[in-house]
C-alpha atoms as a PDB file:
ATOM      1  CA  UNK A   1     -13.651 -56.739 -60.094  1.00  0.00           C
ATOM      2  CA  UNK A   2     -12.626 -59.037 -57.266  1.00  0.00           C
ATOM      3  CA  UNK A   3     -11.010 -56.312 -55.206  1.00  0.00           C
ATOM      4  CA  UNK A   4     -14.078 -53.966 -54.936  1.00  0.00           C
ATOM      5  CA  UNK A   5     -16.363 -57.099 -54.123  1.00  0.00           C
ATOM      6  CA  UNK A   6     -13.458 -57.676 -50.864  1.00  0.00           C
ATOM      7  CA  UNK A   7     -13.470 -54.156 -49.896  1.00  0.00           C
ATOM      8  CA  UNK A   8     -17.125 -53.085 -50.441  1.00  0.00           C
ATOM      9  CA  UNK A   9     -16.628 -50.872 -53.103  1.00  0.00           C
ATOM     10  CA  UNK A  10     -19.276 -50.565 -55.784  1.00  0.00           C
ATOM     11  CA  UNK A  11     -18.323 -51.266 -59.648  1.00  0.00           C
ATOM     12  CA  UNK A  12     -16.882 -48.325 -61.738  1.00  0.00           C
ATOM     13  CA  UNK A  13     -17.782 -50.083 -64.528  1.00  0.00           C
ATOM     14  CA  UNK A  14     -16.046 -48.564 -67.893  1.00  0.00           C
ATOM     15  CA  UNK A  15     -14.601 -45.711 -66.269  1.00  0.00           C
ATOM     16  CA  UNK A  16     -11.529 -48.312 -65.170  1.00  0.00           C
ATOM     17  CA  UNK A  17     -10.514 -49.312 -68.859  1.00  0.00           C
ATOM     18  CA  UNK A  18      -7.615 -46.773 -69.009  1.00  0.00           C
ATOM     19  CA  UNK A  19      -6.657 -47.689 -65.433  1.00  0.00           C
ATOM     20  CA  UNK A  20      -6.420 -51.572 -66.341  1.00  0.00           C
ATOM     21  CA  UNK A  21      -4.380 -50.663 -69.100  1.00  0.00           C
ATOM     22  CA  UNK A  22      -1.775 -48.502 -66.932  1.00  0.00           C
ATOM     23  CA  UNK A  23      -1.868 -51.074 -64.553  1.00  0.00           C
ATOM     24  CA  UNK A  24      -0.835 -53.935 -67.295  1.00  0.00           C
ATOM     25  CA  UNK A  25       1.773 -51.449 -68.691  1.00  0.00           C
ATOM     26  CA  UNK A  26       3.304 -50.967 -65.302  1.00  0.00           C
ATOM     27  CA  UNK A  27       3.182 -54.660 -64.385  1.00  0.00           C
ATOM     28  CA  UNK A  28       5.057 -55.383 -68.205  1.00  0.00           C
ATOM     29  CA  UNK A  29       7.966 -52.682 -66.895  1.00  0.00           C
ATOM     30  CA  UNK A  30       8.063 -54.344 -63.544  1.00  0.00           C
ATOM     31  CA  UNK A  31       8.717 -57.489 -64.628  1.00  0.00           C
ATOM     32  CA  UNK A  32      11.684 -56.451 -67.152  1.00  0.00           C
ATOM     33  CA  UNK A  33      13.171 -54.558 -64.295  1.00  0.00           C
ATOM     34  CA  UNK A  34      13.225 -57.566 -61.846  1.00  0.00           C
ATOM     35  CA  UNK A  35      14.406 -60.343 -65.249  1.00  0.00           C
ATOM     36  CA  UNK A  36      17.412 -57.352 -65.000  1.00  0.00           C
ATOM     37  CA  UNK A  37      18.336 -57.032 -61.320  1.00  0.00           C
ATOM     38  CA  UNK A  38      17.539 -60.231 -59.582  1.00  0.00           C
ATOM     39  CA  UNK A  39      21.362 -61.791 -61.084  1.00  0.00           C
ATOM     40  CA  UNK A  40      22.927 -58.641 -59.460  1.00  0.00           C
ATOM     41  CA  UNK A  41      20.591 -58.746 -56.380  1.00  0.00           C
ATOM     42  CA  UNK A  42      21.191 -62.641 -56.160  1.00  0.00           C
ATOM     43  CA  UNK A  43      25.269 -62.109 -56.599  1.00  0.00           C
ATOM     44  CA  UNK A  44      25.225 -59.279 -53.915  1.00  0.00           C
ATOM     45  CA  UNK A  45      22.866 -60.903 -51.262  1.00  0.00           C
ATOM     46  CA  UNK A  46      22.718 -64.659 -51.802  1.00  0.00           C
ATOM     47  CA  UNK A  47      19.297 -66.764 -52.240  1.00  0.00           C
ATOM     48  CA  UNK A  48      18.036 -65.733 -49.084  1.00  0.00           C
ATOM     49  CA  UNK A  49      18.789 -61.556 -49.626  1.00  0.00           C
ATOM     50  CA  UNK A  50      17.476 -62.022 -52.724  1.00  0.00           C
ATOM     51  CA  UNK A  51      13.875 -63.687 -51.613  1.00  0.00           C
ATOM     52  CA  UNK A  52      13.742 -61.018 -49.121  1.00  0.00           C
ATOM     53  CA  UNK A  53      14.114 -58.141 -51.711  1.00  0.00           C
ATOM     54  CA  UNK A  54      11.632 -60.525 -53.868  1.00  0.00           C
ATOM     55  CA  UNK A  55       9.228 -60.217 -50.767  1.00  0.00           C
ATOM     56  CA  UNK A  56       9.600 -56.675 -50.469  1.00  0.00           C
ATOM     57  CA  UNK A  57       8.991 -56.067 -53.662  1.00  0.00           C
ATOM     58  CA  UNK A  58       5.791 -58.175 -54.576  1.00  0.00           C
ATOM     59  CA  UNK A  59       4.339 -56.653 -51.346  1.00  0.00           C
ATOM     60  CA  UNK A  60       4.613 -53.367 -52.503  1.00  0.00           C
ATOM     61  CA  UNK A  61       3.467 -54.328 -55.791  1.00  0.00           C
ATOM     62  CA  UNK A  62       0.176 -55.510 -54.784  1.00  0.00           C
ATOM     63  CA  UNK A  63      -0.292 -53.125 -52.159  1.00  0.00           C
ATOM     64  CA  UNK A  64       0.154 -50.235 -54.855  1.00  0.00           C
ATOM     65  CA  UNK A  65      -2.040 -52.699 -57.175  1.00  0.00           C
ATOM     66  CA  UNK A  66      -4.910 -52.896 -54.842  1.00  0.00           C
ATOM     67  CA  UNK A  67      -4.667 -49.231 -54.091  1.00  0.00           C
ATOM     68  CA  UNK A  68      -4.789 -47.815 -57.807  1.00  0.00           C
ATOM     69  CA  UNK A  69      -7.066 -50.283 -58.803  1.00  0.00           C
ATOM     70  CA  UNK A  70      -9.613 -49.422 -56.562  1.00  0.00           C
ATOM     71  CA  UNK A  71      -9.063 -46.094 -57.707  1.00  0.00           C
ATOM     72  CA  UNK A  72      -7.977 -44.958 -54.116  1.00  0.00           C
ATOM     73  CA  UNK A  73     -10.947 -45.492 -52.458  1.00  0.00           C
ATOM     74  CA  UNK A  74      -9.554 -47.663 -49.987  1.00  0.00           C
ATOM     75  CA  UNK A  75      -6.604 -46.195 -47.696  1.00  0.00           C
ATOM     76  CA  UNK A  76      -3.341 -47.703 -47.782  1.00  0.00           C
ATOM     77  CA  UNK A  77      -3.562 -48.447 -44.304  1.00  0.00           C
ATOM     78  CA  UNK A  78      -6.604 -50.893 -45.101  1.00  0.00           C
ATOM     79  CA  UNK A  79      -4.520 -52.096 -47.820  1.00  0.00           C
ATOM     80  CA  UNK A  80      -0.965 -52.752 -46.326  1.00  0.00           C
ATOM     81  CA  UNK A  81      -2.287 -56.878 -44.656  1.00  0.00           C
ATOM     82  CA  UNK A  82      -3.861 -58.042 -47.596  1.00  0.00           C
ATOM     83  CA  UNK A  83      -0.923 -56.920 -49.368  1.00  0.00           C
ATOM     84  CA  UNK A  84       1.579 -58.676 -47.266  1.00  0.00           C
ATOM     85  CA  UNK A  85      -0.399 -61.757 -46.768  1.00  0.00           C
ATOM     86  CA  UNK A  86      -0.702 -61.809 -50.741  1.00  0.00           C
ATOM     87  CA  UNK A  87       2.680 -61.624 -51.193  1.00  0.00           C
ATOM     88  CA  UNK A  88       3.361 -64.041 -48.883  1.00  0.00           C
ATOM     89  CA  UNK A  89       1.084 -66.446 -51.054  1.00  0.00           C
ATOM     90  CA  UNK A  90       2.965 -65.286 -53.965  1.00  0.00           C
ATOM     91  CA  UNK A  91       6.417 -66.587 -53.026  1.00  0.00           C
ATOM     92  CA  UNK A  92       5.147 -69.789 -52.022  1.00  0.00           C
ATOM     93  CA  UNK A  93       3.506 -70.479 -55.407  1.00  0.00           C
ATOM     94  CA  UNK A  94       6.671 -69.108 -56.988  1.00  0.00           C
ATOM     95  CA  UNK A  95       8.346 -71.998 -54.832  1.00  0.00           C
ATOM     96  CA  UNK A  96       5.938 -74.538 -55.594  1.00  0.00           C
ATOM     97  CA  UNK A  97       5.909 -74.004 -59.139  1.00  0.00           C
ATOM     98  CA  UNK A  98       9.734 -73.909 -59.354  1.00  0.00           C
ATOM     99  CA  UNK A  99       9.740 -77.280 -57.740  1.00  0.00           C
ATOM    100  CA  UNK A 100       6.456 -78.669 -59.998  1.00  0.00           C
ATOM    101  CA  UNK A 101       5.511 -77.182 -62.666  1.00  0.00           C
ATOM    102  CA  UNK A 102       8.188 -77.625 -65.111  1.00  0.00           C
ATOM    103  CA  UNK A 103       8.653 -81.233 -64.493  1.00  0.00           C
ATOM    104  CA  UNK A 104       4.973 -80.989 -64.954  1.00  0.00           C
ATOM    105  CA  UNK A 105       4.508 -79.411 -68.084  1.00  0.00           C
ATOM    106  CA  UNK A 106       7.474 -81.576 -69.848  1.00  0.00           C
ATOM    107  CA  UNK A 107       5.627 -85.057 -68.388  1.00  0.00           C
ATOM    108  CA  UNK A 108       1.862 -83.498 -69.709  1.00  0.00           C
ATOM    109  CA  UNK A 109       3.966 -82.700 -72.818  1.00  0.00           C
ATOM    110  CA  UNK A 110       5.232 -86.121 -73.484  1.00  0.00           C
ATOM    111  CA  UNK A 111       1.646 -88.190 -72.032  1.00  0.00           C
ATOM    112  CA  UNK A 112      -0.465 -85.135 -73.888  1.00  0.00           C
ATOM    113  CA  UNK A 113       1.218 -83.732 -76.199  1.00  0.00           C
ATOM    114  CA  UNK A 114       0.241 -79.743 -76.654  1.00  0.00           C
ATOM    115  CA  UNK A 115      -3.341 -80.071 -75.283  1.00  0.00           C
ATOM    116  CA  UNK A 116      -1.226 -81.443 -72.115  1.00  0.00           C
ATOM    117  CA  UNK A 117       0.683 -78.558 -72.137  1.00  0.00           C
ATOM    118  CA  UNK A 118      -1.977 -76.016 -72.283  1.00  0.00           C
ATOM    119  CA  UNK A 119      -3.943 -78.218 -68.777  1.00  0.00           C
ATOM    120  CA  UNK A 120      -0.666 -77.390 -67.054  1.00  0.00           C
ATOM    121  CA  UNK A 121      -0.573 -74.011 -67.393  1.00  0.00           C
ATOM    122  CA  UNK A 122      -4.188 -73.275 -67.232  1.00  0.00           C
ATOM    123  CA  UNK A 123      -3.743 -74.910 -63.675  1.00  0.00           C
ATOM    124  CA  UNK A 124      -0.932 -72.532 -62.868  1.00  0.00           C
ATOM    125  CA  UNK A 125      -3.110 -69.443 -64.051  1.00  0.00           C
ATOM    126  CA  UNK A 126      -5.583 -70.463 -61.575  1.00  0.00           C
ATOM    127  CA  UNK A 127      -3.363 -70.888 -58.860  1.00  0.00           C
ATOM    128  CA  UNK A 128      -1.949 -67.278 -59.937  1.00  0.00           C
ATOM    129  CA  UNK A 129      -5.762 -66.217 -59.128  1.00  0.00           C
ATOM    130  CA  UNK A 130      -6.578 -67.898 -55.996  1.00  0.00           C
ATOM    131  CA  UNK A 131      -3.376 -66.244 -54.594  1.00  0.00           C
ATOM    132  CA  UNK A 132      -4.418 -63.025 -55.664  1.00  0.00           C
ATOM    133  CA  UNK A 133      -8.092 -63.877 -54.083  1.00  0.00           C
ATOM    134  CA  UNK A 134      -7.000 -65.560 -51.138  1.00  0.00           C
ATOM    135  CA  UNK A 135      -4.657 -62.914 -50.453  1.00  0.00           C
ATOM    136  CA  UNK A 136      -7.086 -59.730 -50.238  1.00  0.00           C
ATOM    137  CA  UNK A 137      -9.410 -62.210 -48.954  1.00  0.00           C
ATOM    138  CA  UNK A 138      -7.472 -63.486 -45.729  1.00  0.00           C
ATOM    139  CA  UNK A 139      -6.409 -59.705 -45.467  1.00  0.00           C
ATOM    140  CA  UNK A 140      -9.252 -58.155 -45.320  1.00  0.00           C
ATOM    141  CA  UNK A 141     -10.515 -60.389 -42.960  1.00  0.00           C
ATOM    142  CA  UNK A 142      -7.696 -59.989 -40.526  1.00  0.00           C
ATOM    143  CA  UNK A 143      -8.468 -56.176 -41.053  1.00  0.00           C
ATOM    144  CA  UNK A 144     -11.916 -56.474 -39.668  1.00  0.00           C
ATOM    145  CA  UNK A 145     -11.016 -59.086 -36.873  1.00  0.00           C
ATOM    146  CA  UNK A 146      -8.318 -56.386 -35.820  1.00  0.00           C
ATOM    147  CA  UNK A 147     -10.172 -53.378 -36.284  1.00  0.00           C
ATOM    148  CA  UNK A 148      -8.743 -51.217 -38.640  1.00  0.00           C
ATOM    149  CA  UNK A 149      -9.761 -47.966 -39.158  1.00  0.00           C
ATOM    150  CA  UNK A 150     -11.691 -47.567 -42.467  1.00  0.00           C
ATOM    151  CA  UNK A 151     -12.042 -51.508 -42.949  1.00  0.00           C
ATOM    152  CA  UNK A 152     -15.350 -53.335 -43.093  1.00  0.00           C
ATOM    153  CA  UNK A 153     -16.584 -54.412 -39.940  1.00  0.00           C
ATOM    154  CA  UNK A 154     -18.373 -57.786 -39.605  1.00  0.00           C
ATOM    155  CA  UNK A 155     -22.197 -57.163 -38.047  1.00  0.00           C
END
């Protein structure tokens, strides 16, 4: 798993089945909840309230991700800068894909056909997981440049 290679943390190995499972069913409930509030939240706050409560919200989803994937082995504390620097990766790939990707996918649709249509999202999955790497990545590594207790320290 990516996060225990960032944080140090051996492999658990099939002891973390259940847990991915929980984590996918909790990540299925988020997402319905946020398809239901963010018309309210949008109508209440305006674009800009509404990408800060999107902010706030995707930062404490991956901080809570990292955390209970890694079976709390690594303290929140650790865990709160890679979390905010993935979330800030997170909203800027929602932006950029909201300005490319669906003119994208209709143009590899017409050129491609389906075959197109499949490139374009397998591109956007793999953006998905470079934000999610780059994210713990970058954060960790602020962590040890900053000292934090209980974070790796460079030697």
């Amino acid at each position: 798993m990516i996060y225990e290679r960032v944080f140090g943390q051996p492999h658990r190995g099939w002891r973390d089945v259940l847990r991915f499972a929980t984590w996918a069913g909790v990540l299925f409930g988020i997402l319905v909840a946020e398809s239901v509030i963010s018309g309210p939240v949008r109508g209440a706050t305006g674009a800009v309230g509404q990408g800060l409560v999107s902010y706030a919200g995707v930062t404490a989803f991956f901080w809570w991700t990292m955390w209970f994937l890694l079976a709390g082995r690594v303290s929140w504390r650790v865990l709160v800068r890679p979390a905010i620097l993935t979330a800030l990766l997170w909203i800027g790939l929602e932006l950029f894909s909201s300005v490319y990707f669906s003119e994208a996918i209709i143009s590899d649709s017409n050129l491609y056909g389906t075959i197109g249509v499949v490139f374009s999202l397998m591109i956007w999955f793999m953006a998905i997981g470079a934000v999610i790497v780059l994210g713990a990545v970058a954060g960790a590594t602020w962590n040890s440049r900053k000292a934090v207790p209980g974070a790796s320290q460079p030697e």
